[in-house]
N, C-alpha and C. Protein backbone atom coordinates (compact mmCIF):
# COMPACT_ATOMS: atom_id res chain seq x y z
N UNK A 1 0.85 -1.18 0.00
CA UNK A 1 0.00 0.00 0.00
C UNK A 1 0.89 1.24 0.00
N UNK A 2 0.44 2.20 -0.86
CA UNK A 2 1.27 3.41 -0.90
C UNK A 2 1.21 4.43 0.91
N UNK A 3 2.43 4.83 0.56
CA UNK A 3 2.54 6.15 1.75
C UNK A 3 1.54 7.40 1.26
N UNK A 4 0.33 7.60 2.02
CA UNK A 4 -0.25 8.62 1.96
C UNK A 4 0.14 9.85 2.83
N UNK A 5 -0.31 10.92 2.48
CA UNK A 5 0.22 11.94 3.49
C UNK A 5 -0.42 13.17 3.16
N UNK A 6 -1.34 13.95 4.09
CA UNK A 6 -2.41 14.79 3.79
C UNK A 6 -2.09 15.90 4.81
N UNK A 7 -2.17 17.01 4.14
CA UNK A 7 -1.66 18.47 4.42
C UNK A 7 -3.50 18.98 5.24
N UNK A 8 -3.82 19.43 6.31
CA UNK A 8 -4.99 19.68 6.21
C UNK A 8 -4.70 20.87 7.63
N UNK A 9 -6.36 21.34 7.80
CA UNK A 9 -6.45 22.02 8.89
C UNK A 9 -7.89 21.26 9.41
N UNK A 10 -8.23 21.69 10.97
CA UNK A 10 -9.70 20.88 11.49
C UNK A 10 -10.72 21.20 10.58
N UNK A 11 -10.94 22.42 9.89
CA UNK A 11 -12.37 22.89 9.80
C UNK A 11 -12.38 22.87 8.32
N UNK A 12 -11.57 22.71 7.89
CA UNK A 12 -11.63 22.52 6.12
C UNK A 12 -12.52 21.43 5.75
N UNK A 13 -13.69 21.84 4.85
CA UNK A 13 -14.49 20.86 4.12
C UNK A 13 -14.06 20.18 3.10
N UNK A 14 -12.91 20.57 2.58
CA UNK A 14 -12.56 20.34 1.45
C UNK A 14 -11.50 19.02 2.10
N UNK A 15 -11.29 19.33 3.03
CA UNK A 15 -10.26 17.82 3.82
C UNK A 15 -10.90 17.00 4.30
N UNK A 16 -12.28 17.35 4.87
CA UNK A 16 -12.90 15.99 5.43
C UNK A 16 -13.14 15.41 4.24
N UNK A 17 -13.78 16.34 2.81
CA UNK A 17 -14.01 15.07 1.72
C UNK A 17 -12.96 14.64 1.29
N UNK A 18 -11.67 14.88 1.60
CA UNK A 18 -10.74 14.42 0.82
C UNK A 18 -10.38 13.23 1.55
N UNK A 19 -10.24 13.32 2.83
CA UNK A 19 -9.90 12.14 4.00
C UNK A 19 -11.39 10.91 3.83
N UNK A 20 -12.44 11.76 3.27
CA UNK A 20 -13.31 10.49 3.36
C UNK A 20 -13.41 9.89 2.49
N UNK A 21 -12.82 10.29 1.43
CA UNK A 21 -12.43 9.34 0.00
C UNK A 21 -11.51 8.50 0.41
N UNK A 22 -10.35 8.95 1.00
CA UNK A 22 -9.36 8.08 1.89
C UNK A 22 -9.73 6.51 2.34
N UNK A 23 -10.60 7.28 3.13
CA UNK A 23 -11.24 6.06 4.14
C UNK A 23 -12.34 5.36 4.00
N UNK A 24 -13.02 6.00 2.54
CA UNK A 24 -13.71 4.76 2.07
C UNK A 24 -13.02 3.73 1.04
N UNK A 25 -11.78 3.87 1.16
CA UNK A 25 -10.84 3.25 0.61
C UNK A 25 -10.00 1.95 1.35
N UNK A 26 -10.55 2.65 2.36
CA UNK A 26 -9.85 2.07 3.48
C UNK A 26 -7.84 2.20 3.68
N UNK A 27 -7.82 3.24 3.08
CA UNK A 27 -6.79 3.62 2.90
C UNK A 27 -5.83 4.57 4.20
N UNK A 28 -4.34 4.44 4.72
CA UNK A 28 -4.22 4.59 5.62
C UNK A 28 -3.38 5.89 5.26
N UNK A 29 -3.39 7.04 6.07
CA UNK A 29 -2.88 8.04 6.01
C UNK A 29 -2.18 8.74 7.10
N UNK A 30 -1.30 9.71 6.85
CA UNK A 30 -0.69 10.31 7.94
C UNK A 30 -1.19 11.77 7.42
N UNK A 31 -2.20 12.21 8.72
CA UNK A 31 -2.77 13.89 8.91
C UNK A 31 -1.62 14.58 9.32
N UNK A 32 -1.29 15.60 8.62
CA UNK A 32 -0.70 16.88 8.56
C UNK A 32 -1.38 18.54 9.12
N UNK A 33 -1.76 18.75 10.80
CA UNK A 33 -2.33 19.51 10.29
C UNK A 33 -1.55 21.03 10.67
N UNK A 34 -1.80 22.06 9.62
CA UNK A 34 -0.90 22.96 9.10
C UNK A 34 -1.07 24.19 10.78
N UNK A 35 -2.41 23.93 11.11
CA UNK A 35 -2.64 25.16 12.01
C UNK A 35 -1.77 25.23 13.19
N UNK A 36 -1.34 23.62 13.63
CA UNK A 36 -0.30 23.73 14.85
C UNK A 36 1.02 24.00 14.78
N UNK A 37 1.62 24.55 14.00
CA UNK A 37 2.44 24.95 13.77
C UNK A 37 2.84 25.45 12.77
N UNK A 38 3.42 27.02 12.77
CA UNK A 38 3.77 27.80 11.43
C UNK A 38 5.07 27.06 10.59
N UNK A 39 5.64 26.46 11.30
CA UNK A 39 6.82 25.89 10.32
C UNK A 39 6.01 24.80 9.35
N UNK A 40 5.40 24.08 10.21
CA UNK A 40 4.70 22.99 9.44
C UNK A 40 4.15 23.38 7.52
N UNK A 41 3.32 24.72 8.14
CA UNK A 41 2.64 25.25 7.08
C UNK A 41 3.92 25.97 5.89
N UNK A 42 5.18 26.55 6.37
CA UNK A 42 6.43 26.87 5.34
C UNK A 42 6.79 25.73 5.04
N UNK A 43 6.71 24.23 5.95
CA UNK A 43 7.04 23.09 4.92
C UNK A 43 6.11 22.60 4.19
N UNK A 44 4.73 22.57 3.89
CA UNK A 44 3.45 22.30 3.21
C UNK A 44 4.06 23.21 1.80
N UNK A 45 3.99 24.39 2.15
CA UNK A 45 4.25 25.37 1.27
C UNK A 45 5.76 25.58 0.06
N UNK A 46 6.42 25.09 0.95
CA UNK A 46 7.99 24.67 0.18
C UNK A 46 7.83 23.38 -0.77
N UNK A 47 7.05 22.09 -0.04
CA UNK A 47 6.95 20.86 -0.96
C UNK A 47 6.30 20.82 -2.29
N UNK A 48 5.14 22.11 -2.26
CA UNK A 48 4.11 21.70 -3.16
C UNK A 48 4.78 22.33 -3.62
N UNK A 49 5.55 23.38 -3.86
CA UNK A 49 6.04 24.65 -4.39
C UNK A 49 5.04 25.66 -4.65
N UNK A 50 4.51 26.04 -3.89
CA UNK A 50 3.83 26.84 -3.96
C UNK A 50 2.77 27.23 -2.78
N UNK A 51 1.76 25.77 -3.27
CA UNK A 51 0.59 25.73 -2.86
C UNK A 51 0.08 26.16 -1.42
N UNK A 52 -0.69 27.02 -1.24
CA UNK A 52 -1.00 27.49 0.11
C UNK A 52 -2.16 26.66 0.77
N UNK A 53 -2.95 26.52 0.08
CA UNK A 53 -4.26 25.93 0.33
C UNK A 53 -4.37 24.38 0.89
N UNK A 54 -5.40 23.97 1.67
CA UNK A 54 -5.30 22.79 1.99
C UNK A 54 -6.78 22.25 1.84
N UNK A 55 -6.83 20.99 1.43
CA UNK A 55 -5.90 19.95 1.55
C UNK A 55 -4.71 20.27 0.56
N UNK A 56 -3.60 19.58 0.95
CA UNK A 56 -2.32 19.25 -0.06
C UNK A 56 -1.95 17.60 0.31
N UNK A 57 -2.34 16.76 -0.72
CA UNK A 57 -2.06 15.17 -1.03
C UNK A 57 -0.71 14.93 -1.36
N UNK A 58 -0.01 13.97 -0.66
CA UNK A 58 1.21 13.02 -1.50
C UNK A 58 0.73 11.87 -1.30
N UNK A 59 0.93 11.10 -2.56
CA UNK A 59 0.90 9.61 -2.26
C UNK A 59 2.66 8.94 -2.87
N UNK A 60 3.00 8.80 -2.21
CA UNK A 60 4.47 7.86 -2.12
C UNK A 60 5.33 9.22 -2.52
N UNK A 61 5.09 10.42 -1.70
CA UNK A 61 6.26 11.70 -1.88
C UNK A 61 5.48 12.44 -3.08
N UNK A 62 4.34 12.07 -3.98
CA UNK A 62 4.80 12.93 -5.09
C UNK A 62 3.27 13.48 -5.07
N UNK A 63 3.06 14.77 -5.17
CA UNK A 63 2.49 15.70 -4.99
C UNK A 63 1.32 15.56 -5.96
N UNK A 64 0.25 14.94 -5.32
CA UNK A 64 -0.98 15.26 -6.24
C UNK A 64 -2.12 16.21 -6.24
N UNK A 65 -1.74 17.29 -5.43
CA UNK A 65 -2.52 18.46 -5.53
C UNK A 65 -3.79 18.49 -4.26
N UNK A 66 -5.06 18.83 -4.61
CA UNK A 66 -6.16 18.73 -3.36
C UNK A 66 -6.64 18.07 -3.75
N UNK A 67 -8.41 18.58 -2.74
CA UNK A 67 -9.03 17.75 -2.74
C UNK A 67 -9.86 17.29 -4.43
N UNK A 68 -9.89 18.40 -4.88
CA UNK A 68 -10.67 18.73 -6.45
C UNK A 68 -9.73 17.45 -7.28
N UNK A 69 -8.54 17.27 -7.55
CA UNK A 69 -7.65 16.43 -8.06
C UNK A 69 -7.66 15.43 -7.32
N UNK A 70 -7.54 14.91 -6.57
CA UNK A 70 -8.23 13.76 -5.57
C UNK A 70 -8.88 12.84 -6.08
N UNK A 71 -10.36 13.34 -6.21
CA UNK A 71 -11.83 12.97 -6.87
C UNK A 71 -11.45 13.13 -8.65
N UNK A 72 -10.56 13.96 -9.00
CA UNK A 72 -10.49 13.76 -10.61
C UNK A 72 -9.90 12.07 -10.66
N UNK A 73 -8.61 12.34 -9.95
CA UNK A 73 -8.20 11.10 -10.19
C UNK A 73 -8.80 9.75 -9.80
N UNK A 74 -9.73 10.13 -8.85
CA UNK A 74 -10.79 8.87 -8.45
C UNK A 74 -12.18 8.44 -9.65
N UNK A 75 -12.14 9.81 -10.39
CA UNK A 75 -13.61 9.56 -11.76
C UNK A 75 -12.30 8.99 -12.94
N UNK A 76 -11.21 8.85 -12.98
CA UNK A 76 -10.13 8.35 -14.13
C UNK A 76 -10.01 7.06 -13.58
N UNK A 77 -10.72 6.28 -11.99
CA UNK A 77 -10.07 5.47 -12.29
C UNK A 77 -8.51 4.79 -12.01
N UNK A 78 -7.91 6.63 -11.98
CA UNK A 78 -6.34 6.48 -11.75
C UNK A 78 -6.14 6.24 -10.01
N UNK A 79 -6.98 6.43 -9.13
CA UNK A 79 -6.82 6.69 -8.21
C UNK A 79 -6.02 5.28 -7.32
N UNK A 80 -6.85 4.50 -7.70
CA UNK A 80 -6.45 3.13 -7.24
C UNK A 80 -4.91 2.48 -7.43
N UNK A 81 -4.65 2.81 -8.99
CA UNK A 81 -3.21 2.60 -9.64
C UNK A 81 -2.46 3.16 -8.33
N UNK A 82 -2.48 4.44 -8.28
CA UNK A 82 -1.40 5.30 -6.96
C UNK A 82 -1.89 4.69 -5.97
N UNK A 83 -2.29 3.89 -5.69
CA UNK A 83 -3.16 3.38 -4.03
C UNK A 83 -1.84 2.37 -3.82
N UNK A 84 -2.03 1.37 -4.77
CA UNK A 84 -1.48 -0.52 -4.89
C UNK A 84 -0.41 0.23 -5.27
């Protein structure tokens, strides 16, 4: 099973759907969340290169964007490929 790893804060809607795609996957993840600490959020921000917003997804290190790309890659299908 791939290394998941999810950039989030508590109150973001856009992370609970992203974590509940997760976990109707049954898929295991490590929560990131950005609000307890400001360094945390300059390393969120350094990895994606850019990206401020959260959610921010890696599956096995490599940066697949939020929650919107998430669910793309789950209607392709592709989602599973990056899972196994």
């Amino acid at each position: 099973m791939a290394k998941v790893e999810i950039y989030t804060t508590p109150t973001c809607p856009f992370c609970v759907r992203a974590k509940a795609l997760l976990k109707s996957k049954n898929v295991d993840f490590t929560e990131i969340d950005v609000l307890s600490d400001f360094k945390v959020k300059t390393a969120m921000i350094k990895r994606t290169q850019g990206a401020r917003s959260v959610p921010q997804i890696f599956i096995d290190n490599e940066h697949i964007g939020g929650c919107d790309d998430l669910y793309a890659l789950e209607a392709k299908k592709a989602l599973d490929v990056l899972l196994n």
